[in-house]
Protein backbone atom coordinates (compact mmCIF):
# COMPACT_ATOMS: atom_id res chain seq x y z
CA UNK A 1 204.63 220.81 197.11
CA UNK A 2 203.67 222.64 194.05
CA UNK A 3 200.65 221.55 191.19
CA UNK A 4 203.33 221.64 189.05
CA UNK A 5 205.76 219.30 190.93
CA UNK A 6 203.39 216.99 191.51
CA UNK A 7 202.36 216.84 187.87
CA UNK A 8 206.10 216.01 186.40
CA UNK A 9 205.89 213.40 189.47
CA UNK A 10 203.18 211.92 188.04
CA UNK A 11 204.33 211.79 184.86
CA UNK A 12 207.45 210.61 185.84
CA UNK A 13 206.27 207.67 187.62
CA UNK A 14 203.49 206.54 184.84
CA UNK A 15 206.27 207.11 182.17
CA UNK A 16 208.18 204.72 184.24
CA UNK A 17 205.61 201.90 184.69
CA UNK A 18 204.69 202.28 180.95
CA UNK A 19 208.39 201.31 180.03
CA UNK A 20 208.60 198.36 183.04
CA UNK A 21 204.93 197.45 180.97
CA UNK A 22 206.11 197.63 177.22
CA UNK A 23 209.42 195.62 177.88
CA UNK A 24 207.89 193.09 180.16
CA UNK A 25 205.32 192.91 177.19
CA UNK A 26 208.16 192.76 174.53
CA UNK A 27 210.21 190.18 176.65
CA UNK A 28 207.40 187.80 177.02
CA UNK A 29 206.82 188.23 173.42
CA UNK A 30 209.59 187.04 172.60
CA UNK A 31 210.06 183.97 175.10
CA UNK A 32 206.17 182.85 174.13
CA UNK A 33 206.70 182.90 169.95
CA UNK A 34 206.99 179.45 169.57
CA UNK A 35 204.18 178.48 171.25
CA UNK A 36 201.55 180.91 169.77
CA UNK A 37 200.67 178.80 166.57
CA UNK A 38 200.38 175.48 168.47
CA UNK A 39 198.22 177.32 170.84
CA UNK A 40 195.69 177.84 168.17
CA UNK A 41 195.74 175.53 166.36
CA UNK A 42 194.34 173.21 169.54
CA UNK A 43 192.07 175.46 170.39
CA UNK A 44 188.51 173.87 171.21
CA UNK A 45 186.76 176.96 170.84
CA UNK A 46 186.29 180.13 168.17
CA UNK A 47 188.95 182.21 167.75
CA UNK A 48 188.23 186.15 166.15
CA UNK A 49 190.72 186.50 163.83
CA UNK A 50 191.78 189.98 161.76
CA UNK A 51 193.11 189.52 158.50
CA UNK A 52 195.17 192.41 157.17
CA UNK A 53 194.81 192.15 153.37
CA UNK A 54 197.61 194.13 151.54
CA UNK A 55 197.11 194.21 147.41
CA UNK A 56 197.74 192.17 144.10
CA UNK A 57 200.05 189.24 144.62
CA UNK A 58 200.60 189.84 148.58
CA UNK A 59 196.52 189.25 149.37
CA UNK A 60 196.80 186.17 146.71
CA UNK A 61 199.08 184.75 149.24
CA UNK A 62 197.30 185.83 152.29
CA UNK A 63 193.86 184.06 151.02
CA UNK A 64 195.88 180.78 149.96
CA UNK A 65 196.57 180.73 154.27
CA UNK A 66 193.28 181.83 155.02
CA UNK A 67 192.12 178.86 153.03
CA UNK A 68 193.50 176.20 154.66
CA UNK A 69 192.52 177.50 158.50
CA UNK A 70 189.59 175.75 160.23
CA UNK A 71 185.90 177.05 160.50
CA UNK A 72 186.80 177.95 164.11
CA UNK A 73 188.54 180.88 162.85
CA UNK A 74 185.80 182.88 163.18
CA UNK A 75 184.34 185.82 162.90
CA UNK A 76 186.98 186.77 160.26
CA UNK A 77 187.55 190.44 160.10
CA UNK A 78 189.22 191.27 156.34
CA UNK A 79 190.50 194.74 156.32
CA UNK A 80 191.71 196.38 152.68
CA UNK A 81 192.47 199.31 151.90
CA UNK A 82 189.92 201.99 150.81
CA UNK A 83 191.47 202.28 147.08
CA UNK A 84 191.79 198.23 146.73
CA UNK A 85 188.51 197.09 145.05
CA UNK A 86 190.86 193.74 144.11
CA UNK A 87 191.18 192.78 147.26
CA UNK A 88 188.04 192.78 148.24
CA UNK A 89 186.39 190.88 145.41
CA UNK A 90 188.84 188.00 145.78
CA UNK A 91 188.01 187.67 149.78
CA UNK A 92 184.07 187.49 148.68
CA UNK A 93 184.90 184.98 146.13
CA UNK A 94 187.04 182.72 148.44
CA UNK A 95 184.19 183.40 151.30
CA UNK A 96 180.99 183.21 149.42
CA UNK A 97 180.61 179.18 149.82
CA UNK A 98 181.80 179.01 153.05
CA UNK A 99 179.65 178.71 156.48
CA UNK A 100 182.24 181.13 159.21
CA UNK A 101 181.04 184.69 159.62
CA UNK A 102 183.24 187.36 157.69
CA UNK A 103 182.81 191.13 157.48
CA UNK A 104 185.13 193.49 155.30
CA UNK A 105 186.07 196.73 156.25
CA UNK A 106 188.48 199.58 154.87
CA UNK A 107 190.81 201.92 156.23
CA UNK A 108 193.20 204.87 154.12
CA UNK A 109 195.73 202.95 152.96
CA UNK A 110 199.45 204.20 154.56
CA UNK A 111 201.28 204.42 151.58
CA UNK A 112 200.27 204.34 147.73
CA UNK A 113 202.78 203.67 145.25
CA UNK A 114 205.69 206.44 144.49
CA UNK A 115 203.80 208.18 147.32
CA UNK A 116 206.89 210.76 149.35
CA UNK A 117 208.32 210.03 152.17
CA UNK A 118 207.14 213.09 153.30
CA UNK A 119 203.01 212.73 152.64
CA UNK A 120 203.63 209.31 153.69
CA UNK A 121 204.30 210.19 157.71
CA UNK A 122 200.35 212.29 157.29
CA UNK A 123 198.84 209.34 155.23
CA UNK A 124 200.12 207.19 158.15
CA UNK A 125 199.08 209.10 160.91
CA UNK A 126 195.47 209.03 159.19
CA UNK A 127 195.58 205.38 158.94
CA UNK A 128 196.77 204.97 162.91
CA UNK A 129 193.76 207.21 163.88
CA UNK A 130 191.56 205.11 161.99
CA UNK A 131 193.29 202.09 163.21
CA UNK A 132 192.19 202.22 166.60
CA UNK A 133 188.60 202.11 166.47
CA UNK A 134 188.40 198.98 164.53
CA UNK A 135 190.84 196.91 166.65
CA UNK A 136 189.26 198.38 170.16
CA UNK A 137 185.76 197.16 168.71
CA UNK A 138 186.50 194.17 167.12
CA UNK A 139 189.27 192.85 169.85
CA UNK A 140 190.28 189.93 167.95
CA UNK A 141 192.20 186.85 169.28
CA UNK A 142 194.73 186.76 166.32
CA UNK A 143 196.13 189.29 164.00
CA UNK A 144 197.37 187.45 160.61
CA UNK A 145 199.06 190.00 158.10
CA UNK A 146 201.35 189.72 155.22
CA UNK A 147 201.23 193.10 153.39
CA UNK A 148 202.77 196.24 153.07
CA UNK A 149 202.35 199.20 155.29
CA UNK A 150 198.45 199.03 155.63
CA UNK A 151 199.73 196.21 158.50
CA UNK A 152 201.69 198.76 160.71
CA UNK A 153 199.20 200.83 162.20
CA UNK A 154 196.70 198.18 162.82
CA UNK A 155 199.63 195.48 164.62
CA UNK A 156 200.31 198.41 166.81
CA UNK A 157 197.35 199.15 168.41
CA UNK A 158 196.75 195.38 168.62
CA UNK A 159 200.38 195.18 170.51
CA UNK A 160 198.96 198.65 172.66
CA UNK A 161 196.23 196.50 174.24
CA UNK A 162 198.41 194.14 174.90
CA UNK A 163 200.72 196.80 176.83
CA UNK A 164 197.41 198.13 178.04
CA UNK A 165 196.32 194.33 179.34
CA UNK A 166 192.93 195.19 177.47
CA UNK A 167 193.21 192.65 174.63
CA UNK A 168 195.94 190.16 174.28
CA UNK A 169 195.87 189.62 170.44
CA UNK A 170 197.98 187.36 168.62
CA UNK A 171 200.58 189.32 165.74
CA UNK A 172 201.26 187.02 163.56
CA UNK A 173 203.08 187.96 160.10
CA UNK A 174 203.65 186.50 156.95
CA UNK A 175 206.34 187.34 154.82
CA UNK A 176 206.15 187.23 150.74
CA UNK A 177 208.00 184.81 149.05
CA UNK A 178 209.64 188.06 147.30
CA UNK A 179 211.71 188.26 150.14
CA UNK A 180 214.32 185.44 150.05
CA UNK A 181 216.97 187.00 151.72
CA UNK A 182 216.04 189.81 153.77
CA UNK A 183 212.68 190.86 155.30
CA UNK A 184 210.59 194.19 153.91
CA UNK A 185 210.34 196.93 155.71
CA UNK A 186 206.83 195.66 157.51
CA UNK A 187 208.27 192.70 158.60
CA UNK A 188 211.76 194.40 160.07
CA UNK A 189 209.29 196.63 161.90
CA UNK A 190 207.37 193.85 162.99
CA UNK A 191 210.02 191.82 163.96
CA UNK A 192 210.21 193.34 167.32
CA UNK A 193 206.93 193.03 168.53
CA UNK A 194 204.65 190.69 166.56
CA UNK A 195 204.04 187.20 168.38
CA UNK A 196 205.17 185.37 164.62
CA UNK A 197 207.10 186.21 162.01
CA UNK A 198 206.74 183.16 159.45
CA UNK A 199 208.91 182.92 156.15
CA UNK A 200 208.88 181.08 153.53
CA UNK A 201 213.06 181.30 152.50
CA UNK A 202 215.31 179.04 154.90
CA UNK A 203 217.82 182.12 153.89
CA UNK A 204 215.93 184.61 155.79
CA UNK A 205 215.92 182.24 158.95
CA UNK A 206 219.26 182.28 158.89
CA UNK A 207 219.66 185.65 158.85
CA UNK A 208 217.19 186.57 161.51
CA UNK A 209 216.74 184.23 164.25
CA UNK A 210 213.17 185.15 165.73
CA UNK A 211 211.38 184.29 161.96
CA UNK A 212 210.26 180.39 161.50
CA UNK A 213 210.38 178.98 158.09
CA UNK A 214 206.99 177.53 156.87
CA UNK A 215 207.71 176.58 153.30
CA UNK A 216 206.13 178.24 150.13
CA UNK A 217 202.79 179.33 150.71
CA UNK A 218 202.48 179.53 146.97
């Protein structure tokens, strides 16, 4: 048999197992979700969480949840996005008084404002490549995100050491109380493969059956 035979055999076969991996991985995702908060929350020992911080009003409601979580959520991991100065002086002032270990770092964001579609798929790409260092150094328990499309490329690589079996990190999401009806385009990504999806609109239950409604976080 050929180099070259054996080679698309190869391929074939590890192609193969990846897809048995990534639905298995999907599957149990989905048959586990309502078990991952109460997990954590009776945990008896530290948990490294990453916080995704998105900008203006979403990382206002992000902190308000970060606020109420135990000291054993820690170390906390903020990550903003390198043109978000806001962001980060509102995590310092809500951490500054507080005991748990915190660190802040920054990543190209994936998408500014009125940015094209079409500078958008390069500014993501550049934000997935930097997306992988911090999540295969940090390995944190749970992922908690709420924003925009800074969230994508970091829950991905979390969910790819999952597949992987090197880290299996917690996705959970948190969708804006913007969204009363329908979920943004983060969280209709997400839906498929983040561990929570957690809304605060009993509409947007209703309309997709994997979220859980939480209330008003504001």
């Amino acid at each position: 048999m050929s180099f070259c035979l054996w080679c698309c055999c190869f391929s074939f076969i590890f192609l193969l197992l990846l897809g048995f991996r990534v639905s298995f991985v999907l599957w149990r995702t989905i048959s586990m979700q309502r078990k991952t908060i109460t997990s954590f929350s009776n945990r008896k020992r530290d948990a490294k969480i990453l916080i995704i911080a998105g900008s203006g009003g979403h990382t206002s409601e992000l902190l308000r949840l970060v606020n109420c979580l135990g000291d054993y959520y820690s170390p906390r991991v903020y990550v903003v996005a390198n043109t978000d100065q806001t962001s980060q002086e509102k995590i310092i002032a809500l951490e500054k008084d507080k005991k748990v270990k915190y660190s802040i770092v920054k990543i190209p964001r994936s998408r500014e404002v009125n940015q094209s579609w079409f500078t958008s798929v390069i500014s993501t790409l550049n934000a997935c490549v930097c997306s992988i260092p911090i999540v295969l150094w940090h390995r944190p328990d749970l992922v908690l995100c709420n924003g925009p499309g800074t969230c994508i490329p970091l829950c991905g690589v979390a969910f790819l050491l999952k597949v992987l079996c090197i880290k299996q990190s917690k996705i959970v999401f948190v969708e804006s109380i913007c969204r009363v009806h329908t979920l943004s385009l983060s969280g209709k990504i997400l839906y498929w493969f983040a561990d929570e999806i957690l809304v605060q609109w009993p509409s947007v239950q209703d309309v997709y059956s994997r979220c859980r409604y939480i209330g008003r976080i504001v």
